[in-house]
PDB file of N, CA and C in Angstrom:
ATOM      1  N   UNK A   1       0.846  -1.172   0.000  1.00  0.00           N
ATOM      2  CA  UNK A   1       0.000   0.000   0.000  1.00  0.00           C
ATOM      3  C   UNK A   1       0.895   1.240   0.000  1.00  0.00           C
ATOM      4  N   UNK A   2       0.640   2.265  -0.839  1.00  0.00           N
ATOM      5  CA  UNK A   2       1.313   3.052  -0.853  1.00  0.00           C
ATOM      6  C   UNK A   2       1.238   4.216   0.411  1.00  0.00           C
ATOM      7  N   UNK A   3       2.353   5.039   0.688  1.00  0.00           N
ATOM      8  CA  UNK A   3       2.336   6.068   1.850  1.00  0.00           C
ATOM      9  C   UNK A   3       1.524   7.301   1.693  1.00  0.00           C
ATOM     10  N   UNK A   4       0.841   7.743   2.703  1.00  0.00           N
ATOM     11  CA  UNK A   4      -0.550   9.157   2.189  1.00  0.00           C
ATOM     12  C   UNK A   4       0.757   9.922   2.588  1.00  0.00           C
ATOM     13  N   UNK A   5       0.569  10.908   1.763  1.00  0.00           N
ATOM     14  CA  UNK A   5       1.422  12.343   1.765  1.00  0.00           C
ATOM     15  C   UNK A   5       1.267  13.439   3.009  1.00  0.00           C
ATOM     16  N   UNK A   6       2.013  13.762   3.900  1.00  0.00           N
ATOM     17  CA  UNK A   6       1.476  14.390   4.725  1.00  0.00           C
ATOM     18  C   UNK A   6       1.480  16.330   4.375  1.00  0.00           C
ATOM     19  N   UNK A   7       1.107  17.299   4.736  1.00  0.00           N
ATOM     20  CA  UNK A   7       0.565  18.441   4.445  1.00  0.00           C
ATOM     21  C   UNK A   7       2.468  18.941   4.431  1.00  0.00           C
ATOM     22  N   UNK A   8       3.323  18.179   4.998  1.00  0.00           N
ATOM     23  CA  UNK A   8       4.483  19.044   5.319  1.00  0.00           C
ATOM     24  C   UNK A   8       5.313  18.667   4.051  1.00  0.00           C
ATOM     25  N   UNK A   9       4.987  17.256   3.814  1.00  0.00           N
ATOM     26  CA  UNK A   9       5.895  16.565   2.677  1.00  0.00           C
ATOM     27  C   UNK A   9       5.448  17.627   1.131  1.00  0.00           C
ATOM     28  N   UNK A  10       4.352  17.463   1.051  1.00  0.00           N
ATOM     29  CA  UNK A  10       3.160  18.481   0.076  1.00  0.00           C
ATOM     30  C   UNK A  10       4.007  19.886  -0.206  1.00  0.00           C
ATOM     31  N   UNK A  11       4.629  20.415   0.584  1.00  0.00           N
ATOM     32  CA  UNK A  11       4.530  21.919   1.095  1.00  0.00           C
ATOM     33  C   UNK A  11       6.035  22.351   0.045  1.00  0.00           C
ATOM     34  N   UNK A  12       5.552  22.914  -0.652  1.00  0.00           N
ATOM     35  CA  UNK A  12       7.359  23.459  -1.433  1.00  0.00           C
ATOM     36  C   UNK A  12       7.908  24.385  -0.558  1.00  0.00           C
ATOM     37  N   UNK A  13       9.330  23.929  -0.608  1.00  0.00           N
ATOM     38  CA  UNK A  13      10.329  24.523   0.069  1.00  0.00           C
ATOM     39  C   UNK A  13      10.957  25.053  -0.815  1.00  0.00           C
ATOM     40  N   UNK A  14      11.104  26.523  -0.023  1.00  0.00           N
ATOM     41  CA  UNK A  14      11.890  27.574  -0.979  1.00  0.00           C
ATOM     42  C   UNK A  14      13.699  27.322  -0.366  1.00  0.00           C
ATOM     43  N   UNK A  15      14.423  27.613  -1.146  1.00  0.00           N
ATOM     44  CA  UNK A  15      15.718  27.577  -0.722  1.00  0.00           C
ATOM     45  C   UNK A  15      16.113  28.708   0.152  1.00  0.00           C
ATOM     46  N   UNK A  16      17.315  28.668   0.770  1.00  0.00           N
ATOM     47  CA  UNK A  16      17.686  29.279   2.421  1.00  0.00           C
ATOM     48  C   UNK A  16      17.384  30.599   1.655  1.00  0.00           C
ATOM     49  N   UNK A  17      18.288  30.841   0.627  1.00  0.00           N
ATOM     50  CA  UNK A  17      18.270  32.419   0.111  1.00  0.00           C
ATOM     51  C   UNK A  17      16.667  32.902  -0.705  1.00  0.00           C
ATOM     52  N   UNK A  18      16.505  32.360  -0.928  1.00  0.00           N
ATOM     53  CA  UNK A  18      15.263  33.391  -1.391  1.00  0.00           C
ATOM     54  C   UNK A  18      14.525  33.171  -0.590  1.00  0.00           C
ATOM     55  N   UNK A  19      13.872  32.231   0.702  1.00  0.00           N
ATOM     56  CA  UNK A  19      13.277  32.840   2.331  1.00  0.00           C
ATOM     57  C   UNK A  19      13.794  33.903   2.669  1.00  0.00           C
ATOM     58  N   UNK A  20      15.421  34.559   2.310  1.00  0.00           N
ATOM     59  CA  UNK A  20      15.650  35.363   3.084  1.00  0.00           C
ATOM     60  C   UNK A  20      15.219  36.204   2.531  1.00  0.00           C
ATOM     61  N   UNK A  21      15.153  36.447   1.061  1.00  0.00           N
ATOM     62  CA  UNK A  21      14.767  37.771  -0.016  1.00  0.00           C
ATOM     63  C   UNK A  21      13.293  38.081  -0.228  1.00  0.00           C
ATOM     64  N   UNK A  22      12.764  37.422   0.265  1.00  0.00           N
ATOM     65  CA  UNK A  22      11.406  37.264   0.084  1.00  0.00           C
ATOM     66  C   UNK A  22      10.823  38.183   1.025  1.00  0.00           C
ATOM     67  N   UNK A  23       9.938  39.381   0.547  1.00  0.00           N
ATOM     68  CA  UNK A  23       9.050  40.713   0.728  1.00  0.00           C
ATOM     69  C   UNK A  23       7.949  40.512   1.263  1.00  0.00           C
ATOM     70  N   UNK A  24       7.325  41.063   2.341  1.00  0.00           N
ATOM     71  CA  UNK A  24       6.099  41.124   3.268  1.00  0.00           C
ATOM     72  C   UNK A  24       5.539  42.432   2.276  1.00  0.00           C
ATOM     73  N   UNK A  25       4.473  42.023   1.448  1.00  0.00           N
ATOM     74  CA  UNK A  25       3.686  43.290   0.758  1.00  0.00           C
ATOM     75  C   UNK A  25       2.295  43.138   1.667  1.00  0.00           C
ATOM     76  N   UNK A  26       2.322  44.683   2.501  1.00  0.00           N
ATOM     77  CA  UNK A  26       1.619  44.821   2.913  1.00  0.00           C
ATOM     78  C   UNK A  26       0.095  45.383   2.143  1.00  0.00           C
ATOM     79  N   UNK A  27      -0.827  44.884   2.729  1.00  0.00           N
ATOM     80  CA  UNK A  27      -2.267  44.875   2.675  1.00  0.00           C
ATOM     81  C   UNK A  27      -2.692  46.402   2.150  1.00  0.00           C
ATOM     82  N   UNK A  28      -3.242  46.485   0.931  1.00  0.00           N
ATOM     83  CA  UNK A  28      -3.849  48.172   0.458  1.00  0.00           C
ATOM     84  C   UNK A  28      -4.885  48.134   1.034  1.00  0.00           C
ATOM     85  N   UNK A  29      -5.393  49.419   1.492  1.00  0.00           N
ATOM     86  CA  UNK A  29      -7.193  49.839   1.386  1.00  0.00           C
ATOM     87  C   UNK A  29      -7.750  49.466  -0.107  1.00  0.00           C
ATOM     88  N   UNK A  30      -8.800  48.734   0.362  1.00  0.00           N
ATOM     89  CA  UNK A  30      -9.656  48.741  -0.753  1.00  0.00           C
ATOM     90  C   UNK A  30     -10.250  50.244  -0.894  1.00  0.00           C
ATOM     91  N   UNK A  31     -10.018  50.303  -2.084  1.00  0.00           N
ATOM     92  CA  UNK A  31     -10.213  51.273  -2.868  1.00  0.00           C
ATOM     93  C   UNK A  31     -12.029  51.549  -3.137  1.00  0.00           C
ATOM     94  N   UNK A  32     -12.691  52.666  -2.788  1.00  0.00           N
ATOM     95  CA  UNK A  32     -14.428  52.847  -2.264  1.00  0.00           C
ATOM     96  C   UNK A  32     -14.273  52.952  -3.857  1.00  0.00           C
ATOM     97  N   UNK A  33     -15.826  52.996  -3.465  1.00  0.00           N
ATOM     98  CA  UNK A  33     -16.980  52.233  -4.662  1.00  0.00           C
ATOM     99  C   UNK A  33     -17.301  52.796  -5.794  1.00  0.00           C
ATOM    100  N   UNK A  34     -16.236  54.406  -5.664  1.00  0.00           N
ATOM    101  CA  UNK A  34     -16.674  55.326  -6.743  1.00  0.00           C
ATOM    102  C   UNK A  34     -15.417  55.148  -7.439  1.00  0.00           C
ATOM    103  N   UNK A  35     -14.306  55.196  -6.883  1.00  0.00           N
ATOM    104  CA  UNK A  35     -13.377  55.147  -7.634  1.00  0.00           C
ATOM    105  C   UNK A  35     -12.950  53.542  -8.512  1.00  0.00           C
ATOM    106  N   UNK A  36     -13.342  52.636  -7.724  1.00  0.00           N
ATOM    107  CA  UNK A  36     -13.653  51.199  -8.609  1.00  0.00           C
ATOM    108  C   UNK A  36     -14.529  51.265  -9.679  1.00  0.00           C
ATOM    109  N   UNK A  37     -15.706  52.049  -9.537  1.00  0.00           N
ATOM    110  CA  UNK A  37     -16.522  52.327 -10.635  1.00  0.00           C
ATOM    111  C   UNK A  37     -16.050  53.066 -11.611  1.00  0.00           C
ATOM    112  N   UNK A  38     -15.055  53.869 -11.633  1.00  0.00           N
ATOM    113  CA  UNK A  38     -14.516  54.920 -12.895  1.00  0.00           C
ATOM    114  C   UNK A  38     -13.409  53.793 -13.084  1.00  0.00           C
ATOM    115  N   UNK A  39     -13.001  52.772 -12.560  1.00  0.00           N
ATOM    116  CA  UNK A  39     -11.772  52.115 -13.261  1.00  0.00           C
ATOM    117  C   UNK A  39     -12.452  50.822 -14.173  1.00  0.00           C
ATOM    118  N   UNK A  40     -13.554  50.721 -13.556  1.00  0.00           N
ATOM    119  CA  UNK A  40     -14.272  49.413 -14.438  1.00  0.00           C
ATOM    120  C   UNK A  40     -14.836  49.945 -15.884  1.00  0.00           C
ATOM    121  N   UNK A  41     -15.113  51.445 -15.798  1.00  0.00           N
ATOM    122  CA  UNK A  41     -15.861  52.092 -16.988  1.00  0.00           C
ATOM    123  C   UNK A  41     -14.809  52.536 -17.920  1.00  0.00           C
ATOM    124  N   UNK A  42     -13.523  52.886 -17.327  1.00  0.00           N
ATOM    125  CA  UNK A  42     -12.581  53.099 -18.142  1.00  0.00           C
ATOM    126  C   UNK A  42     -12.043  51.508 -18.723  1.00  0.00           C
ATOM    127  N   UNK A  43     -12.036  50.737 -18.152  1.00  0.00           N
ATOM    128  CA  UNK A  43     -11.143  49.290 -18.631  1.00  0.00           C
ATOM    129  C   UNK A  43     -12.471  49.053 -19.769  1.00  0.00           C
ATOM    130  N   UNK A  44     -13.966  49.477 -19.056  1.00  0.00           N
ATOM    131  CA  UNK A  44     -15.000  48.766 -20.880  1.00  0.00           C
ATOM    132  C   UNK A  44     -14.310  49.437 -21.638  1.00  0.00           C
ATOM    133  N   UNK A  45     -14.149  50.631 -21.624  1.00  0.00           N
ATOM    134  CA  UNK A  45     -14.223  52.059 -22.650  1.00  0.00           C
ATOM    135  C   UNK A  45     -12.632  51.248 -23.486  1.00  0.00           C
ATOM    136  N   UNK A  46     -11.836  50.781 -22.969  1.00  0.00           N
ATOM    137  CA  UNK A  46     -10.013  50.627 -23.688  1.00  0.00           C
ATOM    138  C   UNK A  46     -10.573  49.408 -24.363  1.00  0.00           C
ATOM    139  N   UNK A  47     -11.490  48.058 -23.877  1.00  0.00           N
ATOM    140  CA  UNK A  47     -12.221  46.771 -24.471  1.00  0.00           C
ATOM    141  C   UNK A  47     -12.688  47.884 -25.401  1.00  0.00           C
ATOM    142  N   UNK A  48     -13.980  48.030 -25.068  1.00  0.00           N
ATOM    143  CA  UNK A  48     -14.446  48.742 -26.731  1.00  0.00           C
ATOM    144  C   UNK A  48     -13.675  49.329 -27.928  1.00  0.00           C
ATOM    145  N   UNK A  49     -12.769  49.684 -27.664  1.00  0.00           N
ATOM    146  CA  UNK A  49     -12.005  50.353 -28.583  1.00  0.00           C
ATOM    147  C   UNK A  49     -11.295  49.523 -29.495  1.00  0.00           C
ATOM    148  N   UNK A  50     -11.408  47.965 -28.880  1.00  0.00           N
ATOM    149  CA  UNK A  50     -10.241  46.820 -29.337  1.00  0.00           C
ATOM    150  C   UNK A  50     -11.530  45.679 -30.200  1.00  0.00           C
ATOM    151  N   UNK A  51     -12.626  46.026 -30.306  1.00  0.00           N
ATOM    152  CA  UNK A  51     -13.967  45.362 -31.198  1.00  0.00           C
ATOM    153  C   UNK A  51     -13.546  46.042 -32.477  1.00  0.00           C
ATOM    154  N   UNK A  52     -13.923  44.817 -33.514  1.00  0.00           N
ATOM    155  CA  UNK A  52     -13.816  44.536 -34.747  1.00  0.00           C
ATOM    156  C   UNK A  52     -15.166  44.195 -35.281  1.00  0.00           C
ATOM    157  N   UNK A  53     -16.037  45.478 -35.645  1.00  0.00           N
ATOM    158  CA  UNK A  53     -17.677  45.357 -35.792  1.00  0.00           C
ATOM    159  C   UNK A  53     -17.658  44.680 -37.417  1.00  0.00           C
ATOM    160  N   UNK A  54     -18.434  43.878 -37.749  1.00  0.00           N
ATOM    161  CA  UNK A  54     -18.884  43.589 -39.326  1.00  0.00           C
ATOM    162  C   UNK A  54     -19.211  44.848 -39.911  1.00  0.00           C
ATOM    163  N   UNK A  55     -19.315  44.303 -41.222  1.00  0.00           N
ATOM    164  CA  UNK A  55     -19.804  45.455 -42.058  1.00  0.00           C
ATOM    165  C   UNK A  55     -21.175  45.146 -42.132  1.00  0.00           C
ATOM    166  N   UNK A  56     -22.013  46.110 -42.854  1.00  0.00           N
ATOM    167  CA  UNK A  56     -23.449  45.892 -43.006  1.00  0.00           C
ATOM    168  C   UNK A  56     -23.512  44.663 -43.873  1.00  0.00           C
ATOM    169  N   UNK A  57     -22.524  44.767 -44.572  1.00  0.00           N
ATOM    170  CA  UNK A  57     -22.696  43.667 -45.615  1.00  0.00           C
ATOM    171  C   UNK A  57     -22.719  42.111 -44.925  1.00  0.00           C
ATOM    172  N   UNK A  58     -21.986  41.668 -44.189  1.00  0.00           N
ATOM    173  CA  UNK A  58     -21.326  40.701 -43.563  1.00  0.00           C
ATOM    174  C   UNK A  58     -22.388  40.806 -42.775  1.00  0.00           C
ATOM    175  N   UNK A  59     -23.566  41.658 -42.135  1.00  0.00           N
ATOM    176  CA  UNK A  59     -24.102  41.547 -40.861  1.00  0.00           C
ATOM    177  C   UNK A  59     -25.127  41.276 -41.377  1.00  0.00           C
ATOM    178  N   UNK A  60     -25.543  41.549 -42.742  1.00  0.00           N
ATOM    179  CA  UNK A  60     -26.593  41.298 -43.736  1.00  0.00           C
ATOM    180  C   UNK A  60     -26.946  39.623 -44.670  1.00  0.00           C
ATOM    181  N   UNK A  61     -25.469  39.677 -44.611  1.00  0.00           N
ATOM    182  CA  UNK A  61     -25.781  38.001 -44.438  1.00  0.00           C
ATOM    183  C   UNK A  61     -25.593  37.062 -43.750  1.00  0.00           C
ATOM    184  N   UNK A  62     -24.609  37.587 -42.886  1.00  0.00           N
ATOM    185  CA  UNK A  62     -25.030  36.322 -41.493  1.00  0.00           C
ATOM    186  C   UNK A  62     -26.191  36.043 -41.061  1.00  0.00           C
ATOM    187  N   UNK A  63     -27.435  37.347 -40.956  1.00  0.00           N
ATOM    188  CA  UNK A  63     -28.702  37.431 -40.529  1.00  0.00           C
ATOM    189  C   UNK A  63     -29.434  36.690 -41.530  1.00  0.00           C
ATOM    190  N   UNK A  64     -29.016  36.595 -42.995  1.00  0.00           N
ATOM    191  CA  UNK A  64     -30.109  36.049 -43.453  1.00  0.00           C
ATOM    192  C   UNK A  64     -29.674  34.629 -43.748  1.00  0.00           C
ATOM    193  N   UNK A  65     -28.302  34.060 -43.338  1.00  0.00           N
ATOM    194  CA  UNK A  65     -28.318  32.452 -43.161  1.00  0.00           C
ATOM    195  C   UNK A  65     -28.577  32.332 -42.249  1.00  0.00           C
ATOM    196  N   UNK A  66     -28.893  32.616 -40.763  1.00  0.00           N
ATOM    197  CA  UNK A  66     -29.699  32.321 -39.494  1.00  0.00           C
ATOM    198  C   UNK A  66     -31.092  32.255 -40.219  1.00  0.00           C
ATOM    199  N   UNK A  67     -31.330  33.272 -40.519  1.00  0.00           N
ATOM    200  CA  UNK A  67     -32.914  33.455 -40.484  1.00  0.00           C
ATOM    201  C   UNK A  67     -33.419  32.132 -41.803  1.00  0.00           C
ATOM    202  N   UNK A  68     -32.931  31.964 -42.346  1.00  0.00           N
ATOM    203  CA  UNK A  68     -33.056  31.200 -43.502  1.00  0.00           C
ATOM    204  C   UNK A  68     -32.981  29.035 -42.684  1.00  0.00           C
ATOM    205  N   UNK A  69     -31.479  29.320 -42.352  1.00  0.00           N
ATOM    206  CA  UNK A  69     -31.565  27.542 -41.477  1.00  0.00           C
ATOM    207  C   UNK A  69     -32.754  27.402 -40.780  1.00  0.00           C
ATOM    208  N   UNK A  70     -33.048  28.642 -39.713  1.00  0.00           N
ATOM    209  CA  UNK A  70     -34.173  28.555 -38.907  1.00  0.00           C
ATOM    210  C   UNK A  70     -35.073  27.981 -39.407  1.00  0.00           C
ATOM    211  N   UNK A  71     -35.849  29.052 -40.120  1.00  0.00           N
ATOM    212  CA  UNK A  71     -37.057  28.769 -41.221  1.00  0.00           C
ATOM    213  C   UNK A  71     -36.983  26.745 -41.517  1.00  0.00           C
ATOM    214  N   UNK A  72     -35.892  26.438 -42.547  1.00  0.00           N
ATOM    215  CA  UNK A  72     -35.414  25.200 -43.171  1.00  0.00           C
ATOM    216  C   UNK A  72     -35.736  23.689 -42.076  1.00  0.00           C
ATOM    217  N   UNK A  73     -35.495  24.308 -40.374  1.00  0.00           N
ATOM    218  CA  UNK A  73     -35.099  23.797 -39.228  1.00  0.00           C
ATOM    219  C   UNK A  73     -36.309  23.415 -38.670  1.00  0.00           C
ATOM    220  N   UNK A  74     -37.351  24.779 -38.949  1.00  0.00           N
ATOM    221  CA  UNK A  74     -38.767  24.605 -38.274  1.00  0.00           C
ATOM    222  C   UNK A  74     -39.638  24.006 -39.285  1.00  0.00           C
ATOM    223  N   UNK A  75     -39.488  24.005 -40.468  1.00  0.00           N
ATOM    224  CA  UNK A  75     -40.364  23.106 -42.044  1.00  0.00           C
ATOM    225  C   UNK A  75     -40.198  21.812 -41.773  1.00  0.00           C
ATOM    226  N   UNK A  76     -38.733  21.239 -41.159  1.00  0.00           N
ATOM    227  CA  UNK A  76     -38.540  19.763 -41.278  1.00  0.00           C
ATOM    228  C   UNK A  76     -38.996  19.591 -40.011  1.00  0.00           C
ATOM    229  N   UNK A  77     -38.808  20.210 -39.003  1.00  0.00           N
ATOM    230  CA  UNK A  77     -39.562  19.325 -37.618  1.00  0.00           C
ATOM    231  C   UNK A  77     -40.973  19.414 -37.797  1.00  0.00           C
ATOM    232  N   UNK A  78     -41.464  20.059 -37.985  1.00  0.00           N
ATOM    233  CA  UNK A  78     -43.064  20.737 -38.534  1.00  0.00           C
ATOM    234  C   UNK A  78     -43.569  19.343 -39.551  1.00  0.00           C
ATOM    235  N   UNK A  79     -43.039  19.209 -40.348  1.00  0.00           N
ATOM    236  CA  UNK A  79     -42.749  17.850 -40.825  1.00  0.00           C
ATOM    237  C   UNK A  79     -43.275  16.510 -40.311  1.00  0.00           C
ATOM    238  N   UNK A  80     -41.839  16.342 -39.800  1.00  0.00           N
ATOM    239  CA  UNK A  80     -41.568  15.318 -39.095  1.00  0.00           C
ATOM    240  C   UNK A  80     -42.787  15.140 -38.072  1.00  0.00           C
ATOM    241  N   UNK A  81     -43.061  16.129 -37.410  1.00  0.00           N
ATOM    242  CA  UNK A  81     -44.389  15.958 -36.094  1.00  0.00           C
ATOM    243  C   UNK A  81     -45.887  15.529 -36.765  1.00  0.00           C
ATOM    244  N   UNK A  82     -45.500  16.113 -37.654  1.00  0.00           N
ATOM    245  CA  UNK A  82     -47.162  15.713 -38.368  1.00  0.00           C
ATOM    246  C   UNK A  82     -47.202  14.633 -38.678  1.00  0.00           C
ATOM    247  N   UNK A  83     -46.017  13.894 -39.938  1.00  0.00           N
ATOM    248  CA  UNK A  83     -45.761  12.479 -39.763  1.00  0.00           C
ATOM    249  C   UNK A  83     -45.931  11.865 -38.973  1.00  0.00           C
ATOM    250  N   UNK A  84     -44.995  11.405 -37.436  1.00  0.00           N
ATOM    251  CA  UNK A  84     -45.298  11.195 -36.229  1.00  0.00           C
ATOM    252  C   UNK A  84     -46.216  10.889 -35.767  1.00  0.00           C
ATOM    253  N   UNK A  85     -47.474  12.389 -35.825  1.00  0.00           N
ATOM    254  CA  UNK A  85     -48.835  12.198 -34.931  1.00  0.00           C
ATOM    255  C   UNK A  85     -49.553  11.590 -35.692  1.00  0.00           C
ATOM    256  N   UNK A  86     -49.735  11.241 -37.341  1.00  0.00           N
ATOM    257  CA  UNK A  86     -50.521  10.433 -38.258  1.00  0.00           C
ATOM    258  C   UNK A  86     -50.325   9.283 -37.771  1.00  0.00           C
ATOM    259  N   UNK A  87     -48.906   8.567 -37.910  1.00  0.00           N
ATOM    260  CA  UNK A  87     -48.791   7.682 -37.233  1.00  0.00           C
ATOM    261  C   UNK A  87     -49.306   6.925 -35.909  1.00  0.00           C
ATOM    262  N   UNK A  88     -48.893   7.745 -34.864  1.00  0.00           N
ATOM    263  CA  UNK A  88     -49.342   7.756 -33.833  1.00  0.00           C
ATOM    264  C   UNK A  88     -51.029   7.110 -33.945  1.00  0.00           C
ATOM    265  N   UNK A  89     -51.927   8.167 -34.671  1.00  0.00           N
ATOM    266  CA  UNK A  89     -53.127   8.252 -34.801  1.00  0.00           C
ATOM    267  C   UNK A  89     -53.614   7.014 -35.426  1.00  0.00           C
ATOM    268  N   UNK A  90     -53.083   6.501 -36.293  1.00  0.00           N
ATOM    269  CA  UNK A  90     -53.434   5.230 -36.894  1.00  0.00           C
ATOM    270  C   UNK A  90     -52.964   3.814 -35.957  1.00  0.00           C
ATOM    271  N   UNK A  91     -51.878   4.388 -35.274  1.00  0.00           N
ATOM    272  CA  UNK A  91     -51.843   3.036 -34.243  1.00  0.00           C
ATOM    273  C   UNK A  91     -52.968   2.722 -32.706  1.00  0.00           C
ATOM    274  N   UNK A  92     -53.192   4.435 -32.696  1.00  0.00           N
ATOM    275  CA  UNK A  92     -53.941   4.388 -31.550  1.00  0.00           C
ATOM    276  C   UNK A  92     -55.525   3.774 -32.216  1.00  0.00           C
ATOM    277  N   UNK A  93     -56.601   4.583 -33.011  1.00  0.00           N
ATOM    278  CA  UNK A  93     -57.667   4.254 -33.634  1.00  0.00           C
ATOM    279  C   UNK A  93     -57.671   2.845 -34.573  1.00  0.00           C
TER     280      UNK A  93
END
């Protein structure tokens, strides 16, 4: 049976010198609710700027192969259900 690992074995050990180099960064104030709010509206505002919109053209036909499969998508199940319930209907009567 193999040995369970204990939490100390688990634990990476840093070498003597960089324990010693190693920095206590102390704890900031969270920063209030107005000034988090102008940094979240500025970070959309730098995102927006980095969108790559279609052209009308490109937005004109993506819309009309959606709208078109749809249509194609709802004819064959529309279909298919009516088939189905005939069926159905002739096994039940």
């Amino acid at each position: 049976m193999a040995k369970r690992r204990t939490r100390k074995k688990r634990a990476l050990k840093l070498p003597p010198e960089a324990e010693k180099s190693a920095k206590v960064v102390p704890l900031q104030k969270e920063a209030n609710f107005i000034t988090r709010a102008k940094q979240f509206l500025y970070e959309v505002k730098v995102e927006f700027k980095k969108i790559t919109w279609p052209s009308r053209k490109e937005t004109v036909a993506t819309t009309t192969a959606v709208i078109s499969f749809t249509l194609f998508i709802a004819f064959y199940l529309g279909m298919v259900d009516a088939i189905l319930s005939k069926i159905v209907q002739w096994l039940v009567y």
